[in-house]
N, C-alpha and C. Protein backbone atom coordinates (compact mmCIF):
# COMPACT_ATOMS: atom_id res chain seq x y z
N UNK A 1 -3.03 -11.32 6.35
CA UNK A 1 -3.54 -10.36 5.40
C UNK A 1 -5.02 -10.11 5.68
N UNK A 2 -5.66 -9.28 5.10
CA UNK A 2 -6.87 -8.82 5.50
C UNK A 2 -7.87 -9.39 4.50
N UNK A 3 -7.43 -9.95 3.76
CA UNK A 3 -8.17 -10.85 2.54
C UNK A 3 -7.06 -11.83 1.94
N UNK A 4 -7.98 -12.58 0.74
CA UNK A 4 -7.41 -13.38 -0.23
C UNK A 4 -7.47 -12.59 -1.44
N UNK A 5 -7.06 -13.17 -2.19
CA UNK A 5 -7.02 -12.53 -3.79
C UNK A 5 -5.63 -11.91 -3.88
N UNK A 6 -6.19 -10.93 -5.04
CA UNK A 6 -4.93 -9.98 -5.12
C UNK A 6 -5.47 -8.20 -4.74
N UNK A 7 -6.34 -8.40 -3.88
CA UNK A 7 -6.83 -6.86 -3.29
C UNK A 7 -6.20 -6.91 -1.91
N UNK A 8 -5.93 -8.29 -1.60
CA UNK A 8 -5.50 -8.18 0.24
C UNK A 8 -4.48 -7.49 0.87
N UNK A 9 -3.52 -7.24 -0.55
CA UNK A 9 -2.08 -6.81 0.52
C UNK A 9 -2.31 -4.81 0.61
N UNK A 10 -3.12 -4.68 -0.57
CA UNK A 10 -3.78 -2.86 -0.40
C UNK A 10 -5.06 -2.98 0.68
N UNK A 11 -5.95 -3.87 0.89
CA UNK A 11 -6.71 -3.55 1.83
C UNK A 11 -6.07 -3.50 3.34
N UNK A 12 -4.77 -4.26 3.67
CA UNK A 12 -4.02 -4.24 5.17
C UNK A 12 -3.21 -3.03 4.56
N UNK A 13 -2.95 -2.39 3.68
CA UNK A 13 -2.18 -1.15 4.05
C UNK A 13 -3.10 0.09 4.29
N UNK A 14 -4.51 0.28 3.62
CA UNK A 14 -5.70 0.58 3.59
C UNK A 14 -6.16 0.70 4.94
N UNK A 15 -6.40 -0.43 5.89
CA UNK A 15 -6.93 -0.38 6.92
C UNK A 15 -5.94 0.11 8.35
N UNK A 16 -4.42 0.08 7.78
CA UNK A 16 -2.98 0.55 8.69
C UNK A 16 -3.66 2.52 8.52
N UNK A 17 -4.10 2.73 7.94
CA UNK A 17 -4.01 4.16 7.53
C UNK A 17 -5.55 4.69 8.25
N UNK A 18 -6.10 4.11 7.28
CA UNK A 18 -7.45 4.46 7.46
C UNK A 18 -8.38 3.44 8.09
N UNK A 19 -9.33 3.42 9.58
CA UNK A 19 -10.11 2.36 10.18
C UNK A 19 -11.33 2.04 9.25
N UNK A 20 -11.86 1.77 9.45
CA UNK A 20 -13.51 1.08 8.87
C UNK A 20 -14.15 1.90 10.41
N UNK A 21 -14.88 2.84 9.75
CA UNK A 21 -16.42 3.69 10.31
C UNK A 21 -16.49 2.96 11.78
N UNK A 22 -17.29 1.49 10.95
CA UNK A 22 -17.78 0.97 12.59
C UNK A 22 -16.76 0.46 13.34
N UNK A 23 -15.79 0.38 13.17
CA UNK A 23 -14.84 0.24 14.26
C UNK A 23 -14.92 0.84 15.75
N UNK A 24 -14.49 0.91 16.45
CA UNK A 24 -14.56 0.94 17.91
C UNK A 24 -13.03 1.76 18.15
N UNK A 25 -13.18 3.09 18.94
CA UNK A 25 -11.97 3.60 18.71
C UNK A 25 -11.92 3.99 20.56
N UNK A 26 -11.23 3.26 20.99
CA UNK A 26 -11.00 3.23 23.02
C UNK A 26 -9.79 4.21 22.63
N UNK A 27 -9.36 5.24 23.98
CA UNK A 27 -8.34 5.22 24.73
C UNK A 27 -7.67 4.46 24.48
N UNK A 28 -6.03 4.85 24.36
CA UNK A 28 -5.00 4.00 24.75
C UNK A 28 -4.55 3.58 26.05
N UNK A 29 -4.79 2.97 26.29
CA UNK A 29 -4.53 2.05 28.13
C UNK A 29 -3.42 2.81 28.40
N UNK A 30 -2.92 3.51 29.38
CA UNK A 30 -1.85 4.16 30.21
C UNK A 30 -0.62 2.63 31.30
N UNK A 31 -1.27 2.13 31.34
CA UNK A 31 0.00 1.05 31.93
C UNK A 31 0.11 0.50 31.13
N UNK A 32 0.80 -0.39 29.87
CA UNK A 32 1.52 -1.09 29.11
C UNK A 32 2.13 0.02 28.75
N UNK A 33 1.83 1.18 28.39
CA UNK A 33 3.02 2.08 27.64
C UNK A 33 3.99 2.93 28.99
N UNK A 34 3.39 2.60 30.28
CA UNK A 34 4.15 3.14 31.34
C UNK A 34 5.41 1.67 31.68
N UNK A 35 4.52 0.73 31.34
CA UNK A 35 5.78 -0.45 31.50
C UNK A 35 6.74 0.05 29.95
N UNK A 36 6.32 0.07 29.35
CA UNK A 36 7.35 0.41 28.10
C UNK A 36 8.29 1.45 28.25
N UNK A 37 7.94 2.31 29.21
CA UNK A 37 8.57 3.73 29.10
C UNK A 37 9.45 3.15 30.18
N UNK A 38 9.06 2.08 31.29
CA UNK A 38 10.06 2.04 32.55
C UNK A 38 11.12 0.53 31.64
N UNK A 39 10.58 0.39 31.06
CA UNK A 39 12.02 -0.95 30.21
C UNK A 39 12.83 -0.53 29.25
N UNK A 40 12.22 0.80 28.78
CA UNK A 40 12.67 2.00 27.86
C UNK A 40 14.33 2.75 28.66
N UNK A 41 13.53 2.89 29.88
CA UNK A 41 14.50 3.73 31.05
C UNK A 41 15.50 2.41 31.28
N UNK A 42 14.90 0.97 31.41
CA UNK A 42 15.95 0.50 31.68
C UNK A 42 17.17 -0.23 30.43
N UNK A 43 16.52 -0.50 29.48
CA UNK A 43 17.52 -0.09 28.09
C UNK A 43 18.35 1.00 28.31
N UNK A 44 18.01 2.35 28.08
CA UNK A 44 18.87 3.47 28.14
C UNK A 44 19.49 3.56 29.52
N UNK A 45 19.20 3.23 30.36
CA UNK A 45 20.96 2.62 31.26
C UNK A 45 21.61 1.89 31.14
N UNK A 46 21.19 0.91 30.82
CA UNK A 46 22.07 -0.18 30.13
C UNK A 46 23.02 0.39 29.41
N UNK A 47 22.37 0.72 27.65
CA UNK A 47 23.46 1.79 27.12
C UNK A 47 24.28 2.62 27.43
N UNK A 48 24.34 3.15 28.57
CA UNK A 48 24.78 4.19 29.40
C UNK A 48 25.71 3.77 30.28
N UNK A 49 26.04 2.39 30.77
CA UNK A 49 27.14 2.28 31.54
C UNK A 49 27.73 1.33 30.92
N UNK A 50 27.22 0.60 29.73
CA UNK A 50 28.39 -0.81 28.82
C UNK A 50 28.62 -0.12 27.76
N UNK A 51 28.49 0.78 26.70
CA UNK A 51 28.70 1.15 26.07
C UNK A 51 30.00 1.99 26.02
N UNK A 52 30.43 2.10 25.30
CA UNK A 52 31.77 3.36 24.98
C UNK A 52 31.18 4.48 24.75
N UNK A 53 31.93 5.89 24.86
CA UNK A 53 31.20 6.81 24.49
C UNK A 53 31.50 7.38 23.09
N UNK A 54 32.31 6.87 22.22
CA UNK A 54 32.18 6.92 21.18
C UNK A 54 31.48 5.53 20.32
N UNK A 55 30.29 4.95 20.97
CA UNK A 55 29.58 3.97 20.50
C UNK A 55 28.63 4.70 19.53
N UNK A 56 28.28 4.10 18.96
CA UNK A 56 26.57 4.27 17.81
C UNK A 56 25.91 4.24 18.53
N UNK A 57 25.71 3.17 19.39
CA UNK A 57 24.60 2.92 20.42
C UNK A 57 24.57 3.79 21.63
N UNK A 58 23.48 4.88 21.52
CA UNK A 58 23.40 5.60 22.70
C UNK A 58 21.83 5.32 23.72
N UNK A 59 21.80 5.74 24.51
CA UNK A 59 20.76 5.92 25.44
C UNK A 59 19.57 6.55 24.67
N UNK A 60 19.65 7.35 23.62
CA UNK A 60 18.66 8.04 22.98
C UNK A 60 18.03 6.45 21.68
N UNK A 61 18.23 5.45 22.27
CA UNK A 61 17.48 4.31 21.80
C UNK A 61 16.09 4.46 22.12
N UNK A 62 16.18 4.78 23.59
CA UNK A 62 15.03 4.38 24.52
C UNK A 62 13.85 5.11 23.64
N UNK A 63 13.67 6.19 22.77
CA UNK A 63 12.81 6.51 21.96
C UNK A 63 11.66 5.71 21.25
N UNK A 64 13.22 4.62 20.60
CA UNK A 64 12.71 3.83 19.53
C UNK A 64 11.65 3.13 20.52
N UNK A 65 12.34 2.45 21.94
CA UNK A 65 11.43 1.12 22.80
C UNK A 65 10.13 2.07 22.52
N UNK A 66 10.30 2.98 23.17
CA UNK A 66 8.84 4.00 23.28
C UNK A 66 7.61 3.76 22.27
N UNK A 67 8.70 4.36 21.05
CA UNK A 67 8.10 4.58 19.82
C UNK A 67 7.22 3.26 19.37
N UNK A 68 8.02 2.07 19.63
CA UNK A 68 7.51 1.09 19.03
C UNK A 68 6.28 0.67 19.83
N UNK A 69 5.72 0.82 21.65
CA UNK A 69 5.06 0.31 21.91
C UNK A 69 3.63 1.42 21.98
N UNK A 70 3.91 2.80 21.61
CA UNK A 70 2.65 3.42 20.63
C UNK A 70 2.02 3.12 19.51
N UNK A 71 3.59 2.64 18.28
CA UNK A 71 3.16 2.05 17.11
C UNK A 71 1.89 1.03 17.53
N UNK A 72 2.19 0.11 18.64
CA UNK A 72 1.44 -0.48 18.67
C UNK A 72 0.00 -0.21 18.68
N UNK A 73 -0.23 0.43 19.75
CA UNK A 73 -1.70 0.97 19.36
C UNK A 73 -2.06 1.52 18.92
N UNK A 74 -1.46 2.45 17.99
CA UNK A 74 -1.83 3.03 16.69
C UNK A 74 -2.57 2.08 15.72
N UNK A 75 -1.91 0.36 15.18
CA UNK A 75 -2.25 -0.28 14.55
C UNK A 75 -3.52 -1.13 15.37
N UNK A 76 -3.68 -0.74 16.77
CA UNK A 76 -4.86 -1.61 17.08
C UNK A 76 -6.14 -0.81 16.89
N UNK A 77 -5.74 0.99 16.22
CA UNK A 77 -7.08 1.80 16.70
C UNK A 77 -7.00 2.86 17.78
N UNK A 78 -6.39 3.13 18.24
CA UNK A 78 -6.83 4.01 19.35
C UNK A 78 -7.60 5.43 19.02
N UNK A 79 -8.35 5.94 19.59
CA UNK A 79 -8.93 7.62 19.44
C UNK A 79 -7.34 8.11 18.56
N UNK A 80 -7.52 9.16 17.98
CA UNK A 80 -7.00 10.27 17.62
C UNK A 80 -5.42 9.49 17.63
N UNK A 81 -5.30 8.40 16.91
CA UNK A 81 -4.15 7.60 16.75
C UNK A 81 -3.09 8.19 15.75
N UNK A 82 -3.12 8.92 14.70
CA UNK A 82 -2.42 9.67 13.83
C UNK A 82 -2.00 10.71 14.55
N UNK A 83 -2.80 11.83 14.59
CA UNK A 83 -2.45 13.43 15.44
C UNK A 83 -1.82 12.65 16.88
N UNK A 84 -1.88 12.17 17.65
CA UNK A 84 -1.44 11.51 18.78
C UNK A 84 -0.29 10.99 19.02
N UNK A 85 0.24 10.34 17.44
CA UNK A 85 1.41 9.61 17.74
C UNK A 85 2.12 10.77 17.01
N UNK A 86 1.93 11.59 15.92
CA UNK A 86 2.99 12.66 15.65
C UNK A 86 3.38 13.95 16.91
N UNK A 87 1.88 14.18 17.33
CA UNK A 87 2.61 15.41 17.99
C UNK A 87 3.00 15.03 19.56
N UNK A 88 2.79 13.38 20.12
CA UNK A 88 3.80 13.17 20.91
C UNK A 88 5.62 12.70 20.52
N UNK A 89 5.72 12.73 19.10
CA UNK A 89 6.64 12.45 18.74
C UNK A 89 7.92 13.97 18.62
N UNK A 90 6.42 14.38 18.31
CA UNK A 90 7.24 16.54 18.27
C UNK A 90 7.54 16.70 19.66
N UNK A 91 6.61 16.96 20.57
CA UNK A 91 6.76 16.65 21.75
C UNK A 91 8.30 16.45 22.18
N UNK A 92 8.24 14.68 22.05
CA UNK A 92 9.73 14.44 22.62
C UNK A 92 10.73 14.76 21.92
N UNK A 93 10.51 15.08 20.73
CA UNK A 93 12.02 16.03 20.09
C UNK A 93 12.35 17.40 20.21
N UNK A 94 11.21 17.94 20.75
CA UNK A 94 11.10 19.34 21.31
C UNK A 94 11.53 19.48 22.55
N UNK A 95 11.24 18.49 23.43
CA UNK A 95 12.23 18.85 25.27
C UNK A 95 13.29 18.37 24.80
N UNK A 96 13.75 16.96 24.33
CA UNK A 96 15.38 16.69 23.70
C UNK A 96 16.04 17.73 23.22
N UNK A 97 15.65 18.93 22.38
CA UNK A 97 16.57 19.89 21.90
C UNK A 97 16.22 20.80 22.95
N UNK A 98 15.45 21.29 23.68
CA UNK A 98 15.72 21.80 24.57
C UNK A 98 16.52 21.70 25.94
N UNK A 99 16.12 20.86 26.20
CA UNK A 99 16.93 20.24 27.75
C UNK A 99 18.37 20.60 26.94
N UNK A 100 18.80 19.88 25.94
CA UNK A 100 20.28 19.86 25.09
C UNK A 100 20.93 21.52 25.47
N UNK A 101 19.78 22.20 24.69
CA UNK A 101 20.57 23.21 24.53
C UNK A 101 20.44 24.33 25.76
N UNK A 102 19.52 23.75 26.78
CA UNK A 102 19.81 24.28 27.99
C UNK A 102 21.32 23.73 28.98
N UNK A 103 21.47 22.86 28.93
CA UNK A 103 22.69 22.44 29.11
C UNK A 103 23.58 21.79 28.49
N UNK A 104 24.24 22.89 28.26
CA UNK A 104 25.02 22.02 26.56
C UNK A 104 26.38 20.63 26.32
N UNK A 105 26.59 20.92 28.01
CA UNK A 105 27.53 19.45 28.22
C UNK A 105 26.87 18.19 28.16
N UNK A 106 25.46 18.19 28.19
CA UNK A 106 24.69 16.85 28.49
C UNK A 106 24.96 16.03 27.16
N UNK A 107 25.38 16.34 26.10
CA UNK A 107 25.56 15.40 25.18
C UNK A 107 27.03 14.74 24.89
N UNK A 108 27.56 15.20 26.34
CA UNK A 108 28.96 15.06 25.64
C UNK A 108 29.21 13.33 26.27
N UNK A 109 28.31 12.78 27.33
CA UNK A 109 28.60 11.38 27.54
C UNK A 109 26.75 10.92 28.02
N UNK A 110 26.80 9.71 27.81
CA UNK A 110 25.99 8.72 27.66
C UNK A 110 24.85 9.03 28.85
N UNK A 111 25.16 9.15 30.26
CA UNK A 111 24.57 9.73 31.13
C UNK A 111 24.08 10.76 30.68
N UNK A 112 24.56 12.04 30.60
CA UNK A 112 23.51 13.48 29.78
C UNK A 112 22.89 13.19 28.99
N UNK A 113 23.21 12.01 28.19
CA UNK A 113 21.91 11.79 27.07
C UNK A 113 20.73 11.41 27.42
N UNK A 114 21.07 10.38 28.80
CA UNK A 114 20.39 9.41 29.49
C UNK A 114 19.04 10.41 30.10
N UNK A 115 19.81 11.40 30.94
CA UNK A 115 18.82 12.41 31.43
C UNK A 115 18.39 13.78 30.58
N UNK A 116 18.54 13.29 29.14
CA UNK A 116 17.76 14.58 28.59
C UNK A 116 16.61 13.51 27.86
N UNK A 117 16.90 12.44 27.11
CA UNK A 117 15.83 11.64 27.11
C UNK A 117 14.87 10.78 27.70
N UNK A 118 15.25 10.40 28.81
CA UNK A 118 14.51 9.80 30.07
C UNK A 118 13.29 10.91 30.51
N UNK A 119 13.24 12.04 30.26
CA UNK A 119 12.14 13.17 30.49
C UNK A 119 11.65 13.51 29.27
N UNK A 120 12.08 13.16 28.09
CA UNK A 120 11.50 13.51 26.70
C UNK A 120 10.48 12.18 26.44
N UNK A 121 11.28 11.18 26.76
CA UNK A 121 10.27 10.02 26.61
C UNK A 121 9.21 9.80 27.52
N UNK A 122 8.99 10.06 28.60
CA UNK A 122 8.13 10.54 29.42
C UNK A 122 6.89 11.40 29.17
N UNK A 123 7.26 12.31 28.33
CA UNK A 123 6.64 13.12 27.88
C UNK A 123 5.86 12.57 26.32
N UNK A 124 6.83 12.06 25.54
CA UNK A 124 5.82 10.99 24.75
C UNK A 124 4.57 10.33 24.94
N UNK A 125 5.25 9.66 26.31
CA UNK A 125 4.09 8.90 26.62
C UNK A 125 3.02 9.61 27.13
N UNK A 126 2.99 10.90 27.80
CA UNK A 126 2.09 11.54 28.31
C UNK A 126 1.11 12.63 27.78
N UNK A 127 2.08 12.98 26.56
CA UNK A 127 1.20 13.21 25.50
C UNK A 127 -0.13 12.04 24.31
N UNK A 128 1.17 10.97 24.25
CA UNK A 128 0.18 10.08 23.18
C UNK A 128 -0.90 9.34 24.37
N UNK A 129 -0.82 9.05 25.09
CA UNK A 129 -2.17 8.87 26.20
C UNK A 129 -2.97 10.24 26.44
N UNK A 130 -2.96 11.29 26.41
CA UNK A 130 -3.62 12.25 26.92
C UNK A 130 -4.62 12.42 25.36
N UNK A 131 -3.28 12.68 24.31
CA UNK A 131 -4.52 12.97 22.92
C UNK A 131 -5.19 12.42 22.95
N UNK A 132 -5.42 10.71 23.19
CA UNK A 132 -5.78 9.65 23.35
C UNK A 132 -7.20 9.46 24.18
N UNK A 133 -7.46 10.01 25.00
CA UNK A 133 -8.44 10.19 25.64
C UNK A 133 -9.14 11.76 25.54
N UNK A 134 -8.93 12.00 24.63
CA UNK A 134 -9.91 13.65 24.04
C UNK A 134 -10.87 13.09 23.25
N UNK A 135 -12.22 13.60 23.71
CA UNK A 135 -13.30 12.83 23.03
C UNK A 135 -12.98 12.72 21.33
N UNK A 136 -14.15 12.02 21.41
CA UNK A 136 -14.07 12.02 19.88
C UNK A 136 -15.31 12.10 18.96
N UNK A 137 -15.15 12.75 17.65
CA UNK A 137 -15.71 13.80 17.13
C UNK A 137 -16.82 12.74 16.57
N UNK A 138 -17.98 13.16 16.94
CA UNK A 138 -19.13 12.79 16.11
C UNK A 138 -18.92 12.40 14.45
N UNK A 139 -19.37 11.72 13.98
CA UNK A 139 -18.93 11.99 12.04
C UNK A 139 -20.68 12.20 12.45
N UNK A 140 -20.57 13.47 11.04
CA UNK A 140 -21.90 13.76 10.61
C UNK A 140 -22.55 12.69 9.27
């Protein structure tokens, strides 16, 4: 927790949202989330050749791996960590329905899923690193 008392458990949801001024706000490092995106790729094959194709469990997991190792630096701080992690999140749901509905058999087995999200998540990552390194704004 971020304190004692009974203010601590609103000041760690407080500081999840909003940083403290003097904080220090880096870039998000580009290799840990490129290893995430390549264990991401290798999850969603996995799914893709043990799975049934009428499973729950599809290849469009590999999101979540994604998702979760941005979460991460979202909660450590990064530059432009809010706008960054949503509109790489639009991002990858925006080539997913596209790629989809450019080829509309790709959803019908585990592989097409494999290769319409394997380039969406890619693109996650290359968005939430890029916002990521756009300067950052003076406070007046």
């Amino acid at each position: 927790m971020a304190g004692s008392g009974k203010h601590g458990f609103v000041r760690s949801v407080r500081r999840f949202f909003w940083l403290p001024r003097d904080m220090p706000r880096r870039p998000a490092a580009a290799l840990p989330l490129v290893r995430a995106w390549l264990f991401a790729l290798a999850v969603g094959a996995l799914f893709a050749v043990f799975t049934p194709d009428d499973d729950v469990l599809t290849p469009s997991i590999m999101t979540v791996v994604v998702w979760v190792g941005t979460l991460d630096d979202v909660i450590k701080g990064v530059r432009h960590r809010w706008p960054a992690f949503l509109i790489s999140g639009a991002a990858c749901w925006g080539l997913a329905r596209l790629l989809s509905t450019m080829e509309p058999g790709l959803d019908d087995s585990h592989w097409g899923e494999f290769a319409v999200f394997a380039p969406a998540t890619a693109v996650f990552v290359a968005v939430f690193v890029g916002i990521t390194r756009l300067p950052q704004n003076p406070r007046l």
